[in-house]
N, C-alpha and C. Protein backbone atom coordinates (compact mmCIF):
# COMPACT_ATOMS: atom_id res chain seq x y z
N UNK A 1 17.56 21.78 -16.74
CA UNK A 1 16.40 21.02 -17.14
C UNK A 1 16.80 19.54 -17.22
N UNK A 2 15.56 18.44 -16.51
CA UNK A 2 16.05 17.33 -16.65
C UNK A 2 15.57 16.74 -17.89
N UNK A 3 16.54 15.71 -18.77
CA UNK A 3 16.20 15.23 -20.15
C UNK A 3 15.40 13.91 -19.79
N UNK A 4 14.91 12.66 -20.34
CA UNK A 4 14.03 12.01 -19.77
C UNK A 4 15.31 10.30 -19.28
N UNK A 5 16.47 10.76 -20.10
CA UNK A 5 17.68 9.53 -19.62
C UNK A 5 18.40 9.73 -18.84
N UNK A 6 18.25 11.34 -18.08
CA UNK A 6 18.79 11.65 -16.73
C UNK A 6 18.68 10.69 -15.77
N UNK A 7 20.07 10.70 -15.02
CA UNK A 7 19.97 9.69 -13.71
C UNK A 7 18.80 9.85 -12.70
N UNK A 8 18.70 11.69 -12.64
CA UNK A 8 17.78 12.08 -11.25
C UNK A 8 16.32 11.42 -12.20
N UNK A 9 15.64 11.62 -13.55
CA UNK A 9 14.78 10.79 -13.85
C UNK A 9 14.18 9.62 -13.05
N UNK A 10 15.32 8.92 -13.24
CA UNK A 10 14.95 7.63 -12.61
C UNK A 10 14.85 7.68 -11.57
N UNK A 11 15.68 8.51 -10.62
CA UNK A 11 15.51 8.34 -8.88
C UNK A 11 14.05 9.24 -8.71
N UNK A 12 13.37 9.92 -9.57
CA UNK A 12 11.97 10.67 -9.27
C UNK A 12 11.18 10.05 -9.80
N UNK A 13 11.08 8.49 -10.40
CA UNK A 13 10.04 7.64 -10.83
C UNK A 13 10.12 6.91 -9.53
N UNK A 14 11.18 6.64 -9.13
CA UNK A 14 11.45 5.22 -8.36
C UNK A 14 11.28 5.88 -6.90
N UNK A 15 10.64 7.72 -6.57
CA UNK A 15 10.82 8.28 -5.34
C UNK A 15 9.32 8.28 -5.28
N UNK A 16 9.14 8.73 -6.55
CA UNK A 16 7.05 8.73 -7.08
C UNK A 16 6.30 7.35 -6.99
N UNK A 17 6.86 6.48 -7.28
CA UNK A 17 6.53 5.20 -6.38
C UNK A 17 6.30 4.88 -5.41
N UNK A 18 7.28 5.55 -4.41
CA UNK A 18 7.48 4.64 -2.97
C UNK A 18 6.39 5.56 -2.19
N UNK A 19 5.88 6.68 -3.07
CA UNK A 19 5.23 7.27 -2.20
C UNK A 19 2.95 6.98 -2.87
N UNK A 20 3.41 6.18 -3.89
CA UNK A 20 2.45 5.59 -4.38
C UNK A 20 2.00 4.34 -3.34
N UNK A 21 3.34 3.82 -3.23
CA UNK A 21 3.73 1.88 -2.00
C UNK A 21 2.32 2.72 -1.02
N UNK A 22 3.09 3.87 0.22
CA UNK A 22 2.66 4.38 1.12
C UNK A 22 1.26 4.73 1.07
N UNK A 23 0.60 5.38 0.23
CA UNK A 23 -0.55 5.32 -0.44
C UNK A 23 -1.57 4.30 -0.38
N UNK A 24 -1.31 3.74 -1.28
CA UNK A 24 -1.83 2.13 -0.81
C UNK A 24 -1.57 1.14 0.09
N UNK A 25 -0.55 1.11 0.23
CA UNK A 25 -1.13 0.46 1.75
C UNK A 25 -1.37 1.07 3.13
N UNK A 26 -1.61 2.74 2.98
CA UNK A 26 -2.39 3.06 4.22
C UNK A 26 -3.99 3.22 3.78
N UNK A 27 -4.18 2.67 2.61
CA UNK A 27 -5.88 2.68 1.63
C UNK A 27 -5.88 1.10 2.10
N UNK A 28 -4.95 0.35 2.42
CA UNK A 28 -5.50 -1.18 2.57
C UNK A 28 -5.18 -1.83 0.85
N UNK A 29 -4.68 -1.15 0.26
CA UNK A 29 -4.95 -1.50 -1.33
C UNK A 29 -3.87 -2.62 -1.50
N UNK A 30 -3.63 -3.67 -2.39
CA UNK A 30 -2.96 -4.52 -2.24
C UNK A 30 -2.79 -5.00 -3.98
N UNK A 31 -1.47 -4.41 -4.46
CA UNK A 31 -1.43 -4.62 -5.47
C UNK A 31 -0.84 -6.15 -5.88
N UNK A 32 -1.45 -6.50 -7.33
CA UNK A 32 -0.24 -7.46 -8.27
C UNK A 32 0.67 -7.13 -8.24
N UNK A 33 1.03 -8.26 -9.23
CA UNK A 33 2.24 -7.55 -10.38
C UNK A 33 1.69 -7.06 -11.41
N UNK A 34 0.43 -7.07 -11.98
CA UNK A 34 0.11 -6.43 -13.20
C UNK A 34 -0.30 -5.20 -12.88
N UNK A 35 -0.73 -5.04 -11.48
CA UNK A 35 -1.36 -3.30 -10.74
C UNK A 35 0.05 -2.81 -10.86
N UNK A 36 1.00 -3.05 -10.40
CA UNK A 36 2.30 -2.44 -9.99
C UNK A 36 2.65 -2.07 -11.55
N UNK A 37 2.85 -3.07 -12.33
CA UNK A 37 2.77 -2.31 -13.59
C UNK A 37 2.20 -1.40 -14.20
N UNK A 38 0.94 -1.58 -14.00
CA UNK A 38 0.19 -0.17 -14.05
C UNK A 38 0.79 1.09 -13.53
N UNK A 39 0.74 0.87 -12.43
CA UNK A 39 1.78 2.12 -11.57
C UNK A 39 2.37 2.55 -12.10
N UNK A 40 3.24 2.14 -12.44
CA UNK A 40 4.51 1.89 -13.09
C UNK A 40 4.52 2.87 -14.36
N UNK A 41 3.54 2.27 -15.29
CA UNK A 41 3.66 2.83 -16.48
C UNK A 41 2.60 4.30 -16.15
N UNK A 42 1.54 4.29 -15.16
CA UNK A 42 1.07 5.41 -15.10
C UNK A 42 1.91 6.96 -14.92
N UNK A 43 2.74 6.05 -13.79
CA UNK A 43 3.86 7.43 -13.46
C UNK A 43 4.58 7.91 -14.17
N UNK A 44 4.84 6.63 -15.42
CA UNK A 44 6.09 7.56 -16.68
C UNK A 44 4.62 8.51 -17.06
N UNK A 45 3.79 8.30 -17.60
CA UNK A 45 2.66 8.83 -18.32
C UNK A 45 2.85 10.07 -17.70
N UNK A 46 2.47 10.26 -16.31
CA UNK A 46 2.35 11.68 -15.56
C UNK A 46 3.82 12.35 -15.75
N UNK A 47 5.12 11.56 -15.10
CA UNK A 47 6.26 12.26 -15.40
C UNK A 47 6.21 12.87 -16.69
N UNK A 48 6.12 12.01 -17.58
CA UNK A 48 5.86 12.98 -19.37
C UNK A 48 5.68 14.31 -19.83
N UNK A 49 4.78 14.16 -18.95
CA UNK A 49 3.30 15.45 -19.21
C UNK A 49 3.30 15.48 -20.54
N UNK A 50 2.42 14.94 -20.85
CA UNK A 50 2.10 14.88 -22.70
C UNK A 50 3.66 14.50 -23.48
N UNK A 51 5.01 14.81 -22.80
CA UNK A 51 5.83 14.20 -23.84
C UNK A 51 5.83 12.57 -24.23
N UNK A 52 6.59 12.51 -25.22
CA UNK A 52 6.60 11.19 -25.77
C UNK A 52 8.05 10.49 -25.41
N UNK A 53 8.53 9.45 -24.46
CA UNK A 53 9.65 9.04 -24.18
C UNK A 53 9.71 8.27 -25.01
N UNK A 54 10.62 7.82 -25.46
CA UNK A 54 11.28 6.70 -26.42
C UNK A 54 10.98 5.36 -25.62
N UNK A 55 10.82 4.12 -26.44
CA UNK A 55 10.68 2.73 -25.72
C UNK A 55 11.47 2.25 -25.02
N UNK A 56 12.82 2.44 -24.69
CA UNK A 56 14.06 2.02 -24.35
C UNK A 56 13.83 2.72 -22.77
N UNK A 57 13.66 4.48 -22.98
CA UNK A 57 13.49 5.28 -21.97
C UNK A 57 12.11 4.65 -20.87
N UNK A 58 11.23 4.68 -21.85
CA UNK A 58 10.02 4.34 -21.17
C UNK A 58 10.06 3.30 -20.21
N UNK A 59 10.98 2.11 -20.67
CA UNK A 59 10.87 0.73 -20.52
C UNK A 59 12.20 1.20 -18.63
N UNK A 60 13.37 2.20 -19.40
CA UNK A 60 13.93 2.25 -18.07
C UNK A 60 13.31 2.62 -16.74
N UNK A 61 12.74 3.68 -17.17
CA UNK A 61 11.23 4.73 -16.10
C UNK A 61 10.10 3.77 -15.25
N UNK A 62 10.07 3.00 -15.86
CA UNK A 62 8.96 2.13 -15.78
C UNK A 62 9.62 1.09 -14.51
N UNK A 63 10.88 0.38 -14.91
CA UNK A 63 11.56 -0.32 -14.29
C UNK A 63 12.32 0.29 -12.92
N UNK A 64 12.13 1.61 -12.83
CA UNK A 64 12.95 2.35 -11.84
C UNK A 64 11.26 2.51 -11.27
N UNK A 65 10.68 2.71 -11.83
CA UNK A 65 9.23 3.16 -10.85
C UNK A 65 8.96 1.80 -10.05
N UNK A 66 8.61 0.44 -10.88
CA UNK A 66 8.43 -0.44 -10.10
C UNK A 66 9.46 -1.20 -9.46
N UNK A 67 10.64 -0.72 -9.10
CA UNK A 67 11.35 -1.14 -8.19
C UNK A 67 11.34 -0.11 -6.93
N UNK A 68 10.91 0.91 -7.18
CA UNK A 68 10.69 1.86 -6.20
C UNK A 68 9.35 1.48 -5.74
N UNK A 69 8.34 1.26 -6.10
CA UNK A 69 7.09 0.40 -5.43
C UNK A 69 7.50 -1.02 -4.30
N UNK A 70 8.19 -1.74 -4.80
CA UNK A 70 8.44 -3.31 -4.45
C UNK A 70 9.57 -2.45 -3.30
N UNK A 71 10.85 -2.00 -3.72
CA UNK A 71 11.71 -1.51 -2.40
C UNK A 71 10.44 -0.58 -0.91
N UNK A 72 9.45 -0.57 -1.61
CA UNK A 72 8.73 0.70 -0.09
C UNK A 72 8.01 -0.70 0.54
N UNK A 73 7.55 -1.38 -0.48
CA UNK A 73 6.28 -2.67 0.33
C UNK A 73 7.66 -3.39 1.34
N UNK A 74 8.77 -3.81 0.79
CA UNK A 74 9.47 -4.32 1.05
C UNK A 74 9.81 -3.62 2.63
N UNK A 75 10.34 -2.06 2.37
CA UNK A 75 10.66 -1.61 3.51
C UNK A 75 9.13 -1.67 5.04
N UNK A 76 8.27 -1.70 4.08
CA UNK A 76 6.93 -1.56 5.01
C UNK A 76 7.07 -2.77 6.08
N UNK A 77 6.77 -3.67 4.97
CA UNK A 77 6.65 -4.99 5.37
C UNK A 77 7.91 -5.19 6.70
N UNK A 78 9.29 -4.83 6.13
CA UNK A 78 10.17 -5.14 7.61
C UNK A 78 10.28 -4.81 8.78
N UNK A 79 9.34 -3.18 8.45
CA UNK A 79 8.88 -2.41 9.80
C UNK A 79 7.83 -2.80 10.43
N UNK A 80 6.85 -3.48 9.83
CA UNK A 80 5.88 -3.95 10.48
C UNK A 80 6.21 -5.42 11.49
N UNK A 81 6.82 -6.56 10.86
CA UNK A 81 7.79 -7.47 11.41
C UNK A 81 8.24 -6.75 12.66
N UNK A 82 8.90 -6.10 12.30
CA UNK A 82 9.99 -5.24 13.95
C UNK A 82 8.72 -4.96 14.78
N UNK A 83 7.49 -4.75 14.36
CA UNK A 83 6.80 -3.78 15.47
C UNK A 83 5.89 -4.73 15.72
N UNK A 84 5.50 -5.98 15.32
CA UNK A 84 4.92 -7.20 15.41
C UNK A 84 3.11 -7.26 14.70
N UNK A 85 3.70 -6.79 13.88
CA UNK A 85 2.54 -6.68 12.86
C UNK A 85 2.58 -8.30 11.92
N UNK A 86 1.68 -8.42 10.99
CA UNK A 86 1.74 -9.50 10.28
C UNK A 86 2.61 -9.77 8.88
């Protein structure tokens, strides 16, 4: 069972992200930084499932989710460049 300060934790916020990135921008959707936060904190919410993470935890989850958002736009964005997109 994973605990919520597990390493794999973080790599399944920050994997639940990138597949959030993909999401929206094949919807055209075009987030902030305050949407991405949202994200962000939505996905600890769902990872949870009704548990309660600690602030420290939350705050790591959160930070692994929205770097896993920003690393997929990021990767999008360079593939589109290569293929001569905008």
């Amino acid at each position: 069972m994973m605990i919520p300060d597990d390493p794999f934790m973080k790599d399944a916020a920050r994997a639940f992200a990138k597949l959030v990135a993909d999401s929206d921008t094949h919807a055209g959707i075009i987030q902030t930084p305050e949407g991405i936060e949202e994200v962000a904190a939505t996905i600890v919410s769902i990872m949870g499932g009704g548990a309660v993470f600690s602030i420290e935890t939350a705050a790591d989850l959160r930070q692994a989710a929205r770097a896993g958002y920003q690393q997929r736009l990021q990767f999008l964005k360079s593939i589109s460049y290569r293929i001569g997109g905008d």
